[in-house]
PDB file of N, CA and C in Angstrom:
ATOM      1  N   UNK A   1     -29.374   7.227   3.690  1.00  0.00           N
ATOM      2  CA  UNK A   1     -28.633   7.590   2.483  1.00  0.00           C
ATOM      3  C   UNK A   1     -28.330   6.301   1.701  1.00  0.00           C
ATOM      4  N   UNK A   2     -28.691   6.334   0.384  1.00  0.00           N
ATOM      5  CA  UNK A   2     -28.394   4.692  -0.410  1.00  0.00           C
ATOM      6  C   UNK A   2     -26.956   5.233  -0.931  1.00  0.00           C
ATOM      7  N   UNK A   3     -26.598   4.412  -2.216  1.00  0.00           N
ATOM      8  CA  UNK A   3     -25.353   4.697  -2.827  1.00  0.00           C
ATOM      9  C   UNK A   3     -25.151   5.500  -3.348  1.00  0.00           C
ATOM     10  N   UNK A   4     -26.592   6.073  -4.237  1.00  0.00           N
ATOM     11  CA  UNK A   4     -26.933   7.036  -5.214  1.00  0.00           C
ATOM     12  C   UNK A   4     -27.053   8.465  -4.251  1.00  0.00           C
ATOM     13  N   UNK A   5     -27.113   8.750  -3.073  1.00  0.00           N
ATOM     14  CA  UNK A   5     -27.269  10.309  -2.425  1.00  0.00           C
ATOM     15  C   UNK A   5     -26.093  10.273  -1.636  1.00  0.00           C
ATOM     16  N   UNK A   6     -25.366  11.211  -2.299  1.00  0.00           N
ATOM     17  CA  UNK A   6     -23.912  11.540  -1.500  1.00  0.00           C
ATOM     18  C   UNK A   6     -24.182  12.890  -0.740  1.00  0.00           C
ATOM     19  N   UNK A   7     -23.241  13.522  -0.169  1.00  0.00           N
ATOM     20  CA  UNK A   7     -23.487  14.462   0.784  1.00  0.00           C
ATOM     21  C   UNK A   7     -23.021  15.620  -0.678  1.00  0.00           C
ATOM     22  N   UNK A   8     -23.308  16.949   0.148  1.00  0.00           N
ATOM     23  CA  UNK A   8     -22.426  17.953  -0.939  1.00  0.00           C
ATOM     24  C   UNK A   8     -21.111  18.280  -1.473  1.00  0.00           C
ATOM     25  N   UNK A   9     -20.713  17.755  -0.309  1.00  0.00           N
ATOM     26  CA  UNK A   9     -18.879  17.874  -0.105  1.00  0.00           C
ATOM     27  C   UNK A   9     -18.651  16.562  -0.804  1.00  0.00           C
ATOM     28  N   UNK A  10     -19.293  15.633  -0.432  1.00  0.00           N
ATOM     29  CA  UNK A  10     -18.627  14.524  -1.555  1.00  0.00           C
ATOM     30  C   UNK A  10     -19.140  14.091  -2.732  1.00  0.00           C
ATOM     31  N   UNK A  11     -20.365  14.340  -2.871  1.00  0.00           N
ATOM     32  CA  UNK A  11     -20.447  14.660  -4.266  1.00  0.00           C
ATOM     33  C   UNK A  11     -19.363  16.001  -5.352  1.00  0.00           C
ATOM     34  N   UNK A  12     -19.049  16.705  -4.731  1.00  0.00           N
ATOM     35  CA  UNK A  12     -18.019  17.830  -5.439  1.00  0.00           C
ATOM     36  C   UNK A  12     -17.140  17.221  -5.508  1.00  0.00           C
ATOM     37  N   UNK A  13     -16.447  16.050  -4.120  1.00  0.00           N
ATOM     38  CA  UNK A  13     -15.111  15.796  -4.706  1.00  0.00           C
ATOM     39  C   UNK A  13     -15.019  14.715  -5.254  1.00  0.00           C
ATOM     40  N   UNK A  14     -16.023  14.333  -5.617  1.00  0.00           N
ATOM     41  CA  UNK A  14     -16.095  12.765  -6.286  1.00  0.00           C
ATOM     42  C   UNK A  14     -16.051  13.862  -8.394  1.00  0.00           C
ATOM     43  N   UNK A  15     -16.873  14.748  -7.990  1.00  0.00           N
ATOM     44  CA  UNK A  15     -17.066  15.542  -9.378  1.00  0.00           C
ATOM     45  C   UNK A  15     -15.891  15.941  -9.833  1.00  0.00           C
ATOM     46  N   UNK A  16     -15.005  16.256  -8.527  1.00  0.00           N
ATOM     47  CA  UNK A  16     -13.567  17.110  -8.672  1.00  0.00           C
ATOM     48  C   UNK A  16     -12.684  15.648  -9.674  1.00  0.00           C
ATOM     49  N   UNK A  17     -12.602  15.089  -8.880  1.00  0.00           N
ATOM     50  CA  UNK A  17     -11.840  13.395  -9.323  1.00  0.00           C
ATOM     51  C   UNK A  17     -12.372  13.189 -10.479  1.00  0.00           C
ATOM     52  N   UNK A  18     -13.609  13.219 -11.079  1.00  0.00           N
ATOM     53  CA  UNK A  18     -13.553  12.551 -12.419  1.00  0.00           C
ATOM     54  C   UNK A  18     -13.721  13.649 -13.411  1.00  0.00           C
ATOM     55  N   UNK A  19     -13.653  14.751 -13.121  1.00  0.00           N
ATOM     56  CA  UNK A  19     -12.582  15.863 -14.137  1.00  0.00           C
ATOM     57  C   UNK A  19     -11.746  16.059 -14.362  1.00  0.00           C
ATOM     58  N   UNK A  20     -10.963  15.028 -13.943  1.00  0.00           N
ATOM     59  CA  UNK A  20      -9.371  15.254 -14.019  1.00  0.00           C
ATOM     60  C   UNK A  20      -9.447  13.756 -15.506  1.00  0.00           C
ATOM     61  N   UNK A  21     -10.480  13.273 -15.714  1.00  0.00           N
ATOM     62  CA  UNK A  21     -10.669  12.251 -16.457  1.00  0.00           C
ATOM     63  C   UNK A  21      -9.784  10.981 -16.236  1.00  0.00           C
ATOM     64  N   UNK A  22      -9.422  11.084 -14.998  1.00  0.00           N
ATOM     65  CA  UNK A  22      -8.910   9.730 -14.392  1.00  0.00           C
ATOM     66  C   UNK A  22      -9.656   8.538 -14.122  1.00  0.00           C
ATOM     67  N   UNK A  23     -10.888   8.610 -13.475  1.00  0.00           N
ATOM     68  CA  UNK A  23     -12.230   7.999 -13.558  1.00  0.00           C
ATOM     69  C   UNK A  23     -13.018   8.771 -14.797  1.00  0.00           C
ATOM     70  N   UNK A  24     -14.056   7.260 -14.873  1.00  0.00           N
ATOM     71  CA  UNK A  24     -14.523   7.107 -15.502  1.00  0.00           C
ATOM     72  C   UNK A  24     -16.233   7.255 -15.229  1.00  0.00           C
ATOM     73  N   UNK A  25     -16.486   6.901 -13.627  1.00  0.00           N
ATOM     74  CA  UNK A  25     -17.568   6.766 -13.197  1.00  0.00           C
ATOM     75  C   UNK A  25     -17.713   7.039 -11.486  1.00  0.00           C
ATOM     76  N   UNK A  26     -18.474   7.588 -10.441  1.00  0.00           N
ATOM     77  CA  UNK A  26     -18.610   7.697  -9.678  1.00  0.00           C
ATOM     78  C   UNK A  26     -18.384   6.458  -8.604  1.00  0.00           C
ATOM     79  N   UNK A  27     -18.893   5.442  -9.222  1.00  0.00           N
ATOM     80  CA  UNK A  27     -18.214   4.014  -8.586  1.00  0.00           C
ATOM     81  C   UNK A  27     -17.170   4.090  -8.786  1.00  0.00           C
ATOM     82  N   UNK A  28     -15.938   3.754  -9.363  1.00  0.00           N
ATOM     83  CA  UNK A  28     -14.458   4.053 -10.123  1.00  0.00           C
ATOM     84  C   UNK A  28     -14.264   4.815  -8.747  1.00  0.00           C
ATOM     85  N   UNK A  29     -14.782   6.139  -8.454  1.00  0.00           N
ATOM     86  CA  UNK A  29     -13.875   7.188  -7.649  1.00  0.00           C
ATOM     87  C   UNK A  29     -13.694   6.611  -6.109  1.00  0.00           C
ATOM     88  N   UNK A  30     -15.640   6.523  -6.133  1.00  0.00           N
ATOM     89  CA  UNK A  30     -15.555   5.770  -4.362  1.00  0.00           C
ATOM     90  C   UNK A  30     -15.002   4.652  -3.809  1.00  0.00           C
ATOM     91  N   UNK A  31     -14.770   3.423  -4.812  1.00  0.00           N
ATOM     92  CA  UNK A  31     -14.045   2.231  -4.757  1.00  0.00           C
ATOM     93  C   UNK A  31     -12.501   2.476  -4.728  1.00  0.00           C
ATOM     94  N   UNK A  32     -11.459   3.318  -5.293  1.00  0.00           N
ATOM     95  CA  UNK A  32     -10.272   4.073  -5.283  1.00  0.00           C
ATOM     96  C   UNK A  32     -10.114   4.451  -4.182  1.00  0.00           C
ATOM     97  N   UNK A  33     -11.166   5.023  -3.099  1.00  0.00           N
ATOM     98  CA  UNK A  33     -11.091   5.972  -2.322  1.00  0.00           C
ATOM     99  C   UNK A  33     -10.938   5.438  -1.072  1.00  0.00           C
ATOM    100  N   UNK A  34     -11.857   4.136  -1.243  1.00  0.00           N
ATOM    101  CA  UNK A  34     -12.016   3.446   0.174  1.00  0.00           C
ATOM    102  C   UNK A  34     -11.140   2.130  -0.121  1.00  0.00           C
ATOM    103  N   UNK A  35     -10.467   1.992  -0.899  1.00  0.00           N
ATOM    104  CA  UNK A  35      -9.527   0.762  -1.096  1.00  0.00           C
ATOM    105  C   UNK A  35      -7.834   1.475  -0.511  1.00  0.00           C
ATOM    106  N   UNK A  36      -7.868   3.325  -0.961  1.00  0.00           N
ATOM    107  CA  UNK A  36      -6.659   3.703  -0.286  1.00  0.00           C
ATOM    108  C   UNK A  36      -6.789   3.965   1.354  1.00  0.00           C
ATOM    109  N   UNK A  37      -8.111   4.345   1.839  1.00  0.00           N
ATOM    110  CA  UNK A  37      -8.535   4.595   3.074  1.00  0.00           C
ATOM    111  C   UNK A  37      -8.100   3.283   3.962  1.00  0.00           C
ATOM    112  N   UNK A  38      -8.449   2.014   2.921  1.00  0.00           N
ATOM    113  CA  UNK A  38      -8.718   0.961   3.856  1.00  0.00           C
ATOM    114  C   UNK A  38      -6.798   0.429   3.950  1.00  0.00           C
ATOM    115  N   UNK A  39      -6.127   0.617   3.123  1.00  0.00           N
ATOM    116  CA  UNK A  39      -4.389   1.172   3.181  1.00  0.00           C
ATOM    117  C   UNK A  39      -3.724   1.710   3.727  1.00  0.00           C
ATOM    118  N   UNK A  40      -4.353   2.693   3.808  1.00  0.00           N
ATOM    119  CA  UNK A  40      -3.919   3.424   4.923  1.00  0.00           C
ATOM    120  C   UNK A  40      -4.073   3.135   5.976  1.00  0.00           C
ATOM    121  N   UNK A  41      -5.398   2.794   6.531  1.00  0.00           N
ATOM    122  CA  UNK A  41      -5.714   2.147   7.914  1.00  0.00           C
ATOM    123  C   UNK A  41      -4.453   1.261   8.492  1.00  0.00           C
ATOM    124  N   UNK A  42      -4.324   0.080   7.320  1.00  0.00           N
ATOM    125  CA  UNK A  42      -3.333  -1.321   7.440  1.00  0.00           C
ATOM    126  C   UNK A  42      -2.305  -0.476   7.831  1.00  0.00           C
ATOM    127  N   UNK A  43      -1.616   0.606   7.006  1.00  0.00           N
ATOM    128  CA  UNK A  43      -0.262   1.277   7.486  1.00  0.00           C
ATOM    129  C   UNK A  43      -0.267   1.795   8.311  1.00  0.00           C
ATOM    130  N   UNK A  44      -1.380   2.557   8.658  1.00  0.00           N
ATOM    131  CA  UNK A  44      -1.220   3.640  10.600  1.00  0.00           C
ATOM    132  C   UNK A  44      -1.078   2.152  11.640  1.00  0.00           C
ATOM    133  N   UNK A  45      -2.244   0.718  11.357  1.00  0.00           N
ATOM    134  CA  UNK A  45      -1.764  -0.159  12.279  1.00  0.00           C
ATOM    135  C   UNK A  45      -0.471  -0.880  12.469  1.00  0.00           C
ATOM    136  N   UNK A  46      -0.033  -0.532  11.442  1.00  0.00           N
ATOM    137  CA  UNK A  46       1.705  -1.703  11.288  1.00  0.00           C
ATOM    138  C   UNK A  46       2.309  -0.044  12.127  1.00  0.00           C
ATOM    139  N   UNK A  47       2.517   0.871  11.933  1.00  0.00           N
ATOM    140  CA  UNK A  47       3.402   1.857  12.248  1.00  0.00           C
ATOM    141  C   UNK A  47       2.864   1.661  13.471  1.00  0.00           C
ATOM    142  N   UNK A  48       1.617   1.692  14.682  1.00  0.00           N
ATOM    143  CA  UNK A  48       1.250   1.948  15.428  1.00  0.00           C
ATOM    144  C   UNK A  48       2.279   0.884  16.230  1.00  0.00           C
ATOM    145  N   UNK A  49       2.151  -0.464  15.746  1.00  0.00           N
ATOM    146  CA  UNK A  49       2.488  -1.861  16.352  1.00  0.00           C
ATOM    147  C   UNK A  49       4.043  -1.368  16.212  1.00  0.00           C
ATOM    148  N   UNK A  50       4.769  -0.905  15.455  1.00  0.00           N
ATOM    149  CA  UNK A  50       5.829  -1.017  14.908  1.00  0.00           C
ATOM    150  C   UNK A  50       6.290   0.167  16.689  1.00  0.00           C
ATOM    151  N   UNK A  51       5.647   1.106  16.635  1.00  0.00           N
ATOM    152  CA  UNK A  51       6.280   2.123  17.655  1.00  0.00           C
ATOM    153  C   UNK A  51       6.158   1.395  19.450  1.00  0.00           C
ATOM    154  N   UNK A  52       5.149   0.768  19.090  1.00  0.00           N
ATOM    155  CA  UNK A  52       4.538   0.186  20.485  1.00  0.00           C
ATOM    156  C   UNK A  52       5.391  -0.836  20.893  1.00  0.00           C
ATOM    157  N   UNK A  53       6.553  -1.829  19.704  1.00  0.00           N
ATOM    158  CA  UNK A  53       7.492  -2.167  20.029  1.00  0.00           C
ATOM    159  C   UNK A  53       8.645  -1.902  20.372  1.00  0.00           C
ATOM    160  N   UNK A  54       8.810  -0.798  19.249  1.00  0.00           N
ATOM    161  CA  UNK A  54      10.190   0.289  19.806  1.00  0.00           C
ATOM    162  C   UNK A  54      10.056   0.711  21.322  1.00  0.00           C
ATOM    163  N   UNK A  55       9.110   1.148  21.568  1.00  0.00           N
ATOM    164  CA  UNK A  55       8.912   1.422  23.072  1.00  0.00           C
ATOM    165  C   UNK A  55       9.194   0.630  24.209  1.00  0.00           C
ATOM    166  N   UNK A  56       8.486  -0.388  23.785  1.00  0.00           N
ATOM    167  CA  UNK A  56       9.067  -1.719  24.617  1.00  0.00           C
ATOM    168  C   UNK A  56      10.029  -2.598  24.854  1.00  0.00           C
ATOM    169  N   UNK A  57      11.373  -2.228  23.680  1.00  0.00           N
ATOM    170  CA  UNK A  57      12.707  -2.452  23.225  1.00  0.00           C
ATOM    171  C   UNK A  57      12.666  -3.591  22.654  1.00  0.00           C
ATOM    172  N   UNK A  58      11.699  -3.842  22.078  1.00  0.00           N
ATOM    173  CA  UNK A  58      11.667  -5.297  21.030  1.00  0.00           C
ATOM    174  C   UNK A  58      11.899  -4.643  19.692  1.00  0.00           C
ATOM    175  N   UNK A  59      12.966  -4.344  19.283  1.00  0.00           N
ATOM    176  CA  UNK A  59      13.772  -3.885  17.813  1.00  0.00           C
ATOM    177  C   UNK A  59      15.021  -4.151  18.204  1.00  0.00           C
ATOM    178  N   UNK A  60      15.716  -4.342  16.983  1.00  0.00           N
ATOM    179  CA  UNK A  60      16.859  -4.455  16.447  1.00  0.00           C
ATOM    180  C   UNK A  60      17.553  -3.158  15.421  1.00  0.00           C
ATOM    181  N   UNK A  61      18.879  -2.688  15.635  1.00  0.00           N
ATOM    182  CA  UNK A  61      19.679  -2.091  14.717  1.00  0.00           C
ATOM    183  C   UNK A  61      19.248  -2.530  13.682  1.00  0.00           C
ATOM    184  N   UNK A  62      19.478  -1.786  12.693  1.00  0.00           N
ATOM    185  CA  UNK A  62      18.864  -2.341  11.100  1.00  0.00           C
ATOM    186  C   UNK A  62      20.250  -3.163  10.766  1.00  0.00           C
ATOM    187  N   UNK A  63      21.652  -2.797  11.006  1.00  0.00           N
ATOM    188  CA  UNK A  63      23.129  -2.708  10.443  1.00  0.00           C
ATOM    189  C   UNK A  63      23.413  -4.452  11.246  1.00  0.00           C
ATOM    190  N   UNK A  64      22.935  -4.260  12.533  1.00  0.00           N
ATOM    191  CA  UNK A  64      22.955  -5.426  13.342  1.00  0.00           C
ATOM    192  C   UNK A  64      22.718  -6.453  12.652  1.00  0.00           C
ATOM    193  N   UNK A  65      21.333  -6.688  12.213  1.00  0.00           N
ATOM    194  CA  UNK A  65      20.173  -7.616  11.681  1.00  0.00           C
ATOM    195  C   UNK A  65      20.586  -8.054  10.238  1.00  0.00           C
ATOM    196  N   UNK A  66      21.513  -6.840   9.304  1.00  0.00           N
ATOM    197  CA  UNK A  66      22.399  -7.178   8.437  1.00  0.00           C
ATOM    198  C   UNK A  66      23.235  -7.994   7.996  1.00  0.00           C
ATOM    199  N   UNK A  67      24.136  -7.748   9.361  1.00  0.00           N
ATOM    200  CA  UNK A  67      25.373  -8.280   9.327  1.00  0.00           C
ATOM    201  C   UNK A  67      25.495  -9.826   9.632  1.00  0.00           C
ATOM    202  N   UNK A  68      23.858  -9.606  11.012  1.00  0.00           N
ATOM    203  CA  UNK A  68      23.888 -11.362  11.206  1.00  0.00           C
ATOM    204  C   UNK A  68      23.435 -12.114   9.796  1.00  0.00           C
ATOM    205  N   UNK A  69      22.646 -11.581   8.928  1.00  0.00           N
ATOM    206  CA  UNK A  69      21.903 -12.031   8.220  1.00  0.00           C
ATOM    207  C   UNK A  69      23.097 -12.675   6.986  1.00  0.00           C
ATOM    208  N   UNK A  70      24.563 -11.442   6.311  1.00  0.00           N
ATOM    209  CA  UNK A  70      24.859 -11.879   5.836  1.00  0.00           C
ATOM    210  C   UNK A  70      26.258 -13.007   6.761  1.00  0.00           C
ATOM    211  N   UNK A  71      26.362 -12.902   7.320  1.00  0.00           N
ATOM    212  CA  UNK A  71      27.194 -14.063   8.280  1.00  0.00           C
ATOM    213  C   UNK A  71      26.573 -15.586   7.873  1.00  0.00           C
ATOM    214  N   UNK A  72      25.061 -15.309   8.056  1.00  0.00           N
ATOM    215  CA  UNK A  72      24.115 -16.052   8.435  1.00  0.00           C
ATOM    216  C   UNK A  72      24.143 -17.390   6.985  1.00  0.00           C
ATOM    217  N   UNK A  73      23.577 -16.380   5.943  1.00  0.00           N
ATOM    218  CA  UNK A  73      23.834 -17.181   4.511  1.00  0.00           C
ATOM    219  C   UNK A  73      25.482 -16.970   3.805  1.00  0.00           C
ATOM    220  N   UNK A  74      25.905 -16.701   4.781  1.00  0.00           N
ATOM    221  CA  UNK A  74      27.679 -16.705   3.709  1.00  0.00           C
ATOM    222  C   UNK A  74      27.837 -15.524   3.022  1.00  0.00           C
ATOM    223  N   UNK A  75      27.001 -14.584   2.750  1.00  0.00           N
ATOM    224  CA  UNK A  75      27.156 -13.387   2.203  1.00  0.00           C
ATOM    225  C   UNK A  75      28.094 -12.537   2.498  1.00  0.00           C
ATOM    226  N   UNK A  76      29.325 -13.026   3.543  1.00  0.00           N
ATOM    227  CA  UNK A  76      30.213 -11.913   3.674  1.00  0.00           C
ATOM    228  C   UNK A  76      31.121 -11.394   2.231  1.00  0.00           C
ATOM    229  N   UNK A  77      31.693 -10.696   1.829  1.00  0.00           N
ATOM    230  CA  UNK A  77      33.037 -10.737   1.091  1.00  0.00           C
ATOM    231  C   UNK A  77      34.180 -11.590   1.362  1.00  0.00           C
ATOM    232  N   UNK A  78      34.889 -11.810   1.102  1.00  0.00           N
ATOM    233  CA  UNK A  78      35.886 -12.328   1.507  1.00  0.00           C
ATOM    234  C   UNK A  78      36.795 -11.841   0.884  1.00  0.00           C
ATOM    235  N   UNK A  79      38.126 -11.806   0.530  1.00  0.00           N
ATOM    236  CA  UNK A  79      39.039 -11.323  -0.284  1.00  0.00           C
ATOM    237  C   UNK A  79      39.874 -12.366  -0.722  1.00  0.00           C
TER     238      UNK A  79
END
């Protein structure tokens, strides 16, 4: 298959996408498509890493990490 022979299903939804006149061109749709695919990927791996730590008890309270933070630069209030 080169660039130019898409399957049926994606040729329709590449057809579907640039009837909405958002694209402009069949390149336009597939480059959109695999730039959010390849985004998504990055985000299922950070969430994946992100749970695989929770699991392992390497996290912090969010309120915790806060509070040191404003302690940290002087950010408390004071009155």
């Amino acid at each position: 298959m080169t660039t130019q022979e898409l399957s049926p299903v994606v040729e329709q939804l590449v057809q579907e996408q640039l009837s909405t006149g958002k694209y402009q061109s069949r390149d336009e749709v597939l480059v959109r498509a695999l730039r959010n695919l390849s985004e998504h990927d990055h985000f299922m791996a950070d969430l994946e890493a992100a749970a695989e730590d929770e699991a392992a008890g390497r996290f912090r309270d969010a309120d915790e990490v806060m509070a040191e933070m404003a302690e940290r630069f002087n950010l408390v209030n004071t009155p």
